[in-house]
PDB file of N, CA and C in Angstrom:
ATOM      1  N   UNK A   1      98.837  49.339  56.301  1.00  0.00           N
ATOM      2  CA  UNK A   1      97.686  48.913  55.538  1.00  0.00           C
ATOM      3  C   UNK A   1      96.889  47.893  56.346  1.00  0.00           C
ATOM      4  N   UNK A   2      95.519  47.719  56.484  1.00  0.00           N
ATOM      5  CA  UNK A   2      94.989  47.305  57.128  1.00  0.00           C
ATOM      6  C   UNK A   2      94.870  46.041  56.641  1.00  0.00           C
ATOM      7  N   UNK A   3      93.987  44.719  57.018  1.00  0.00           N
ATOM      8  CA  UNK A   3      93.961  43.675  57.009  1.00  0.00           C
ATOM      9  C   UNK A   3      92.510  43.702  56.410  1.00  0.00           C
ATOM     10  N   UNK A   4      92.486  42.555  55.490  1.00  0.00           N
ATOM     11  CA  UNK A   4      90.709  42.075  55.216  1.00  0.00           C
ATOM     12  C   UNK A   4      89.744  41.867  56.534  1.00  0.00           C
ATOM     13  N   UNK A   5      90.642  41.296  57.642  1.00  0.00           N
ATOM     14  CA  UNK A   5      90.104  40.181  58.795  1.00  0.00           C
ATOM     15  C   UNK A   5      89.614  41.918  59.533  1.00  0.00           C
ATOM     16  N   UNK A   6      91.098  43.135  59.494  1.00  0.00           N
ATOM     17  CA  UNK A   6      90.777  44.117  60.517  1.00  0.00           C
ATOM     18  C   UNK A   6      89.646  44.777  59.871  1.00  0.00           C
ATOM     19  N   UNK A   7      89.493  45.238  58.721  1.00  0.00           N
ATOM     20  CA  UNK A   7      88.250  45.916  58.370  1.00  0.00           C
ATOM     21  C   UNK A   7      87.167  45.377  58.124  1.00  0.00           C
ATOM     22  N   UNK A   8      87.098  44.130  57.930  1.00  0.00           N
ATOM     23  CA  UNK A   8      85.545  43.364  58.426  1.00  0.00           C
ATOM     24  C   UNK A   8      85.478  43.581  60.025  1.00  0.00           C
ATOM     25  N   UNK A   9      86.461  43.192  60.972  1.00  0.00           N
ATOM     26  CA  UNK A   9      85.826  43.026  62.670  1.00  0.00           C
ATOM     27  C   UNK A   9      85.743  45.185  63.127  1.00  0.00           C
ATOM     28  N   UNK A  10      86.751  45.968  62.185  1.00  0.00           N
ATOM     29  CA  UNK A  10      85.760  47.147  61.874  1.00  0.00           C
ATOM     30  C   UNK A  10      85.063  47.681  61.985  1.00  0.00           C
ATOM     31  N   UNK A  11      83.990  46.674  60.790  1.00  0.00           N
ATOM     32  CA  UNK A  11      82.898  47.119  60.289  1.00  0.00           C
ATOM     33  C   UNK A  11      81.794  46.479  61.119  1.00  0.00           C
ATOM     34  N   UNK A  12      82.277  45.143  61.623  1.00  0.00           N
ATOM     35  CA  UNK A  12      81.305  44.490  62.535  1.00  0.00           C
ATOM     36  C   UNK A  12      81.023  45.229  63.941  1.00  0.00           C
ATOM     37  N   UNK A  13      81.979  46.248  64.518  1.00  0.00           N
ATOM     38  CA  UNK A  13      81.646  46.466  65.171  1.00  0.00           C
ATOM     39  C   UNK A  13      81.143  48.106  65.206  1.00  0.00           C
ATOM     40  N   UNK A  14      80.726  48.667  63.806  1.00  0.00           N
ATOM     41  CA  UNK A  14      80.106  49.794  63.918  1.00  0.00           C
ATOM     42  C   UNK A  14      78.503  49.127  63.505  1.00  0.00           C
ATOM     43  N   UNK A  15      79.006  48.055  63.104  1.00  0.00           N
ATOM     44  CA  UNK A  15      76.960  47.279  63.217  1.00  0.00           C
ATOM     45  C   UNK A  15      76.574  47.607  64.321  1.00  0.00           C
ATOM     46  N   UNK A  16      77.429  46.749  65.324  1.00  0.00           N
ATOM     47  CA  UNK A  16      76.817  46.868  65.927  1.00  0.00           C
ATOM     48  C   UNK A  16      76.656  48.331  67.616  1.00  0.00           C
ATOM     49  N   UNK A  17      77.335  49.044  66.903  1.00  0.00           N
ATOM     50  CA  UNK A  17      76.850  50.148  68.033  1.00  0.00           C
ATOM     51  C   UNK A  17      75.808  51.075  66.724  1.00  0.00           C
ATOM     52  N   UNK A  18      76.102  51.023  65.812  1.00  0.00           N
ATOM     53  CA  UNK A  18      75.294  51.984  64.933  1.00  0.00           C
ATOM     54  C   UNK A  18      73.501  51.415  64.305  1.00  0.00           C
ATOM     55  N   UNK A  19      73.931  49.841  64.228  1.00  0.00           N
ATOM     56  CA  UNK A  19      72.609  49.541  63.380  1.00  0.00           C
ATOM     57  C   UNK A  19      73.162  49.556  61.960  1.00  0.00           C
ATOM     58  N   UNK A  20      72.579  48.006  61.605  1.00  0.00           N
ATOM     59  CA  UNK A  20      72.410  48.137  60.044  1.00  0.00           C
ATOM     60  C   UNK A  20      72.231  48.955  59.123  1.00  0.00           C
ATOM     61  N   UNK A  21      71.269  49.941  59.453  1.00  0.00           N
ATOM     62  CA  UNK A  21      70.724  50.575  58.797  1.00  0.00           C
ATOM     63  C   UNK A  21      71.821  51.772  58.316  1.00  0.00           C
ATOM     64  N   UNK A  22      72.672  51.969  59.540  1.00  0.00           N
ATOM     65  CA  UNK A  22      73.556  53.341  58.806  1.00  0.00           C
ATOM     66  C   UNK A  22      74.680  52.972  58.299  1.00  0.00           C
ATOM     67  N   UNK A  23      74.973  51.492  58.123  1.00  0.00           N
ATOM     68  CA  UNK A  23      76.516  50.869  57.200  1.00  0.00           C
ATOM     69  C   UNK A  23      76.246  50.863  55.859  1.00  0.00           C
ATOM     70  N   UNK A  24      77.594  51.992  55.491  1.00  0.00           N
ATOM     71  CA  UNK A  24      77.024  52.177  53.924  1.00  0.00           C
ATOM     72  C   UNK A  24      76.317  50.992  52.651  1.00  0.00           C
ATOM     73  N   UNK A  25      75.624  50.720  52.094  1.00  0.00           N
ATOM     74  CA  UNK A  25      75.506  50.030  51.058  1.00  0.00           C
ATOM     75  C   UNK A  25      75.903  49.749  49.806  1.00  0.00           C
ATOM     76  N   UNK A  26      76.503  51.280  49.442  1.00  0.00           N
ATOM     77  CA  UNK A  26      77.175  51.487  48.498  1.00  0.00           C
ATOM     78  C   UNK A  26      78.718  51.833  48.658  1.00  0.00           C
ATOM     79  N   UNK A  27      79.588  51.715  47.763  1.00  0.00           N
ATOM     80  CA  UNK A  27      80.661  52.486  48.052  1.00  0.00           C
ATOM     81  C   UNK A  27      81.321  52.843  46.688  1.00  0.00           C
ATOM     82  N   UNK A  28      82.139  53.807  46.391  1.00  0.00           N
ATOM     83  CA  UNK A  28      82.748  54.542  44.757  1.00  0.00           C
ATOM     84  C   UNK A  28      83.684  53.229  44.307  1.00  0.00           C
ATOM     85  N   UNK A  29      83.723  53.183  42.709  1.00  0.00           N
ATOM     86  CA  UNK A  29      84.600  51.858  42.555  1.00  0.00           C
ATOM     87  C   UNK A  29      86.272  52.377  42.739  1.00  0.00           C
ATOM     88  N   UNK A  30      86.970  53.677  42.946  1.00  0.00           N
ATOM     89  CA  UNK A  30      87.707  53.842  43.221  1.00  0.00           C
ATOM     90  C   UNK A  30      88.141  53.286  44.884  1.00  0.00           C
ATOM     91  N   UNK A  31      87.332  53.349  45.386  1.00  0.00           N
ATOM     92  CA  UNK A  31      86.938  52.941  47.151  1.00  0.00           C
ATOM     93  C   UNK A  31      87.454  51.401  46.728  1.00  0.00           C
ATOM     94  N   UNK A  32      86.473  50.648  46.069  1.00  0.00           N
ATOM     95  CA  UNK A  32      86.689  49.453  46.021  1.00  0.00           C
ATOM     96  C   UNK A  32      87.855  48.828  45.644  1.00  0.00           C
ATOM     97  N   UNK A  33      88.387  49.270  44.323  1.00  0.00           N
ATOM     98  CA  UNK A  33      89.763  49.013  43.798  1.00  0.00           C
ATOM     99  C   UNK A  33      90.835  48.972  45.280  1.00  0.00           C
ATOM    100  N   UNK A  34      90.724  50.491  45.681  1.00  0.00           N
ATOM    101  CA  UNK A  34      91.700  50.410  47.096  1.00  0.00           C
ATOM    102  C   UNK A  34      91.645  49.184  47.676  1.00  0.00           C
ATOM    103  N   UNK A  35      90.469  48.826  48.067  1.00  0.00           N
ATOM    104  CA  UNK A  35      90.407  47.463  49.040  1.00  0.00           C
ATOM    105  C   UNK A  35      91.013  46.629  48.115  1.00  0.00           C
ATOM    106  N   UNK A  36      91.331  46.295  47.245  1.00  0.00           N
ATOM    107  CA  UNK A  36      92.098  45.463  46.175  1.00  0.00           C
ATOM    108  C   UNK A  36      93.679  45.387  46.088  1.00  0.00           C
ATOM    109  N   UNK A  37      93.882  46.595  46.016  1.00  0.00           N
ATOM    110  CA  UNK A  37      95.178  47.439  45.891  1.00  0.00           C
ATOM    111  C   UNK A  37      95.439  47.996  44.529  1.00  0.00           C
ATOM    112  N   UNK A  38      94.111  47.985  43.457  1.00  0.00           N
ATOM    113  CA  UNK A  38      94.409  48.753  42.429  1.00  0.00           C
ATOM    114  C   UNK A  38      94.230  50.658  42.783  1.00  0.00           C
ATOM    115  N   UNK A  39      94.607  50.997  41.379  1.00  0.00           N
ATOM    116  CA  UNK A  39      94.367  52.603  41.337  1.00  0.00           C
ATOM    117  C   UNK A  39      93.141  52.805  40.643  1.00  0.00           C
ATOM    118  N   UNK A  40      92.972  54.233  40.378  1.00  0.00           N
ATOM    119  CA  UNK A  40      91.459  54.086  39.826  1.00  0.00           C
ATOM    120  C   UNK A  40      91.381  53.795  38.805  1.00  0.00           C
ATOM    121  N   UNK A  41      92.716  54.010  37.513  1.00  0.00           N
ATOM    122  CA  UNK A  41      92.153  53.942  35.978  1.00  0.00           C
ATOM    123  C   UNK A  41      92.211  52.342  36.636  1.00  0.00           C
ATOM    124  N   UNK A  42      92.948  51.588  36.926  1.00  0.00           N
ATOM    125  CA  UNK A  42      92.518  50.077  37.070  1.00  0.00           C
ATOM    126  C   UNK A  42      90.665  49.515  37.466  1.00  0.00           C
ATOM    127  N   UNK A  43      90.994  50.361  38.371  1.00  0.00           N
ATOM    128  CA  UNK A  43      89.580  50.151  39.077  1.00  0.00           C
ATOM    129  C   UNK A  43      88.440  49.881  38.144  1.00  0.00           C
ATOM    130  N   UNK A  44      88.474  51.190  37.524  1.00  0.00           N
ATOM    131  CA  UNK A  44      87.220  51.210  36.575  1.00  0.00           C
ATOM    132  C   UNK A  44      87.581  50.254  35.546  1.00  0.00           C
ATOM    133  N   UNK A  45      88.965  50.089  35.121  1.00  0.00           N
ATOM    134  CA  UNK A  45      89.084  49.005  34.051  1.00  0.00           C
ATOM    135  C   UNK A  45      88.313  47.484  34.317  1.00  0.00           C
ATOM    136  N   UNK A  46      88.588  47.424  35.848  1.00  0.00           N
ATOM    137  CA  UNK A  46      87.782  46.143  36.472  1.00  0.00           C
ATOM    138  C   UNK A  46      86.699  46.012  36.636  1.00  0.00           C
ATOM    139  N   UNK A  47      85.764  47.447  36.655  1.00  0.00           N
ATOM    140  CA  UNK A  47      84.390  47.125  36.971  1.00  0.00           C
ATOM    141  C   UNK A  47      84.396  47.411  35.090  1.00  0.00           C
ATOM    142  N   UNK A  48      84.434  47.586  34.094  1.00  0.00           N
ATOM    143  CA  UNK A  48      84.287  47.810  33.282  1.00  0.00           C
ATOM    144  C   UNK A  48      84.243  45.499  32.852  1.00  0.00           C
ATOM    145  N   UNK A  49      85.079  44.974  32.843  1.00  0.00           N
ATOM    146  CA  UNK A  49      85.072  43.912  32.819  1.00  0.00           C
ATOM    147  C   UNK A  49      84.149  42.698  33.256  1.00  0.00           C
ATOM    148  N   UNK A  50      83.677  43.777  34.407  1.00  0.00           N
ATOM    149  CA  UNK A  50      82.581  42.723  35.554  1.00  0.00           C
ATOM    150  C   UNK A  50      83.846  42.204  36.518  1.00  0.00           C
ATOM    151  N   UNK A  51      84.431  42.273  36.266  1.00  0.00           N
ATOM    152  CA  UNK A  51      85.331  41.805  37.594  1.00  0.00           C
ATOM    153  C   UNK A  51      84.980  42.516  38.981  1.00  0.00           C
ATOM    154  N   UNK A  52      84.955  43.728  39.267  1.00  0.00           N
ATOM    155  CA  UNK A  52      84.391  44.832  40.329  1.00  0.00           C
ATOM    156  C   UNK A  52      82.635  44.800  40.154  1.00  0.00           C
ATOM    157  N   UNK A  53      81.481  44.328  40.920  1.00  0.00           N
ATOM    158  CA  UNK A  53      80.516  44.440  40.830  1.00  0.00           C
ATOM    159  C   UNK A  53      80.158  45.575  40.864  1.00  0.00           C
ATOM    160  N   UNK A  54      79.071  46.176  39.992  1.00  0.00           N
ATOM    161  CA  UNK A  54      78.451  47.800  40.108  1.00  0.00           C
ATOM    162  C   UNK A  54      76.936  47.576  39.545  1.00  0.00           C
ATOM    163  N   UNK A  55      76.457  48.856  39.887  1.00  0.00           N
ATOM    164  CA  UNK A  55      75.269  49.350  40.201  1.00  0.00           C
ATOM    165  C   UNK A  55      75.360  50.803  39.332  1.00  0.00           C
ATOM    166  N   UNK A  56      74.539  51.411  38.499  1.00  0.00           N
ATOM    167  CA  UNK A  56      74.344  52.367  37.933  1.00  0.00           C
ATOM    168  C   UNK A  56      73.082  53.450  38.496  1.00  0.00           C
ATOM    169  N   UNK A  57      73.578  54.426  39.001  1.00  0.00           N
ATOM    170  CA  UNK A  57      72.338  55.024  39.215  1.00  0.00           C
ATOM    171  C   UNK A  57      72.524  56.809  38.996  1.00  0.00           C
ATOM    172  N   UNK A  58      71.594  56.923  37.621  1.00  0.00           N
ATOM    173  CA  UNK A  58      71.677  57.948  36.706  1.00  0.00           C
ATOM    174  C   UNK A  58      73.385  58.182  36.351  1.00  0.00           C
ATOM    175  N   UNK A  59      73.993  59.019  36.545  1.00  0.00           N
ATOM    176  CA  UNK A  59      75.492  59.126  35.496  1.00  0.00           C
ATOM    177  C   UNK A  59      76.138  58.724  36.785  1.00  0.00           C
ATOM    178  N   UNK A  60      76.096  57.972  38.012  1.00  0.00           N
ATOM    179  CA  UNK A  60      77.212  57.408  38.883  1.00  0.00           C
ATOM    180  C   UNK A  60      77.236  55.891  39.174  1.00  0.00           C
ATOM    181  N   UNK A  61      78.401  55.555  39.481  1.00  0.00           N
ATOM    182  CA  UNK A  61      78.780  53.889  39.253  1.00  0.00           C
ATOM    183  C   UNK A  61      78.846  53.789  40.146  1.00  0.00           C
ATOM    184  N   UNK A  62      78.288  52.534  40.945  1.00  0.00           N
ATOM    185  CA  UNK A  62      78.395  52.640  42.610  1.00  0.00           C
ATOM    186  C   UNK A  62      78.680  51.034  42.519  1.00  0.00           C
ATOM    187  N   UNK A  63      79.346  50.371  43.646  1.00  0.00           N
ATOM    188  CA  UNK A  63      79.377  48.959  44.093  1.00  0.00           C
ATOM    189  C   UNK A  63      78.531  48.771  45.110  1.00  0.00           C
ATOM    190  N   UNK A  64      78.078  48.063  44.915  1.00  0.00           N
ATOM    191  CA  UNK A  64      76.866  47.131  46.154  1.00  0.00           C
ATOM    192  C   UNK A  64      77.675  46.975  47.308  1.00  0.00           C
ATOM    193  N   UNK A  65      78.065  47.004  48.406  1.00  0.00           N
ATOM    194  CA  UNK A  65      78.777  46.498  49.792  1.00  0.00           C
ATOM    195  C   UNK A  65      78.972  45.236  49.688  1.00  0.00           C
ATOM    196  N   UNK A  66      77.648  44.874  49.846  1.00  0.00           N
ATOM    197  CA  UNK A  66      77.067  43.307  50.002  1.00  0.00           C
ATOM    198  C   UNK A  66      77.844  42.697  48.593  1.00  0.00           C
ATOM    199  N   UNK A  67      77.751  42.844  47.559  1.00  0.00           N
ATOM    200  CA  UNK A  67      77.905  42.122  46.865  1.00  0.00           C
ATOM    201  C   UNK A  67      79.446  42.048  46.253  1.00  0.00           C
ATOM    202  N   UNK A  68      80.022  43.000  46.710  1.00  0.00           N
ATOM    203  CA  UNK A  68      81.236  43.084  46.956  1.00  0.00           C
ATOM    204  C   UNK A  68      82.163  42.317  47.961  1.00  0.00           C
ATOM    205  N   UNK A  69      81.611  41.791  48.913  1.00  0.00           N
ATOM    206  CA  UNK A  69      81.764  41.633  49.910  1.00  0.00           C
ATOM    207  C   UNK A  69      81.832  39.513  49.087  1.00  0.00           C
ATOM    208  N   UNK A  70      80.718  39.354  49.310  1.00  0.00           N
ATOM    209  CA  UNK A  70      80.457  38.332  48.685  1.00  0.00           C
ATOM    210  C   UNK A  70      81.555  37.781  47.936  1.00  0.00           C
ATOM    211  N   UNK A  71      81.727  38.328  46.527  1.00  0.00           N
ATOM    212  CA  UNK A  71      82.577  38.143  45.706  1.00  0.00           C
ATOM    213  C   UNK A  71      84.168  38.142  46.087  1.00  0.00           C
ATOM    214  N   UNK A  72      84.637  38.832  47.424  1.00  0.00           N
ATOM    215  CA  UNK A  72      86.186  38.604  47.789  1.00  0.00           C
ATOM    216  C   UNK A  72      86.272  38.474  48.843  1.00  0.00           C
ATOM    217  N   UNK A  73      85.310  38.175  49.634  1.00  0.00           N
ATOM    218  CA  UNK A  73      85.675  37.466  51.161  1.00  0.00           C
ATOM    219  C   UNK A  73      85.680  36.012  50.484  1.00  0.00           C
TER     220      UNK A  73
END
C-alpha cells in the first residue's frame, strides 16, 4: 500500500512532465474512500455526512482533487 508522502511526490511528478492541465480534477468517491482505507458502502456513507467532499454533476457524485486534498493532507 502506498504512502500519502508516495502518491503526492507521484502526482507531483506527472505535473510536472504532463502539465496541470491533464491531472485529474475530479475523482469517484469510491476512489476517494480507498485513499482513506474505507470500502464503498462506507465511502458514500462519508460523503453522505460531508465528511468526503463532493460535487454533483447531473446523477454523478464526484470529489474535487483539490479539495480533497486540502481537507487530509
Amino acid at each position: 500500500m502506498k504512502t500519502e508522502a508516495t502518491e503526492k511526490q507521484e502526482l507531483d511528478e506527472i505535473n510536472e512532465k504532463m502539465g496541470p492541465e491533464l491531472v485529474p480534477m475530479v475523482m469517484s468517491v469510491p476512489e476517494a474512500g480507498k485513499k482513506l482505507g474505507l470500502g464503498i458502502s462506507a465511502s458514500y456513507a462519508a460523503a453522505k455526512r460531508k465528511d468526503i467532499p463532493t460535487i454533483r454533476i447531473g446523477r454523478k457524485l464526484l470529489v474535487p482533487v483539490r479539495r480533497f486534498r486540502r481537507k487530509f493532507e
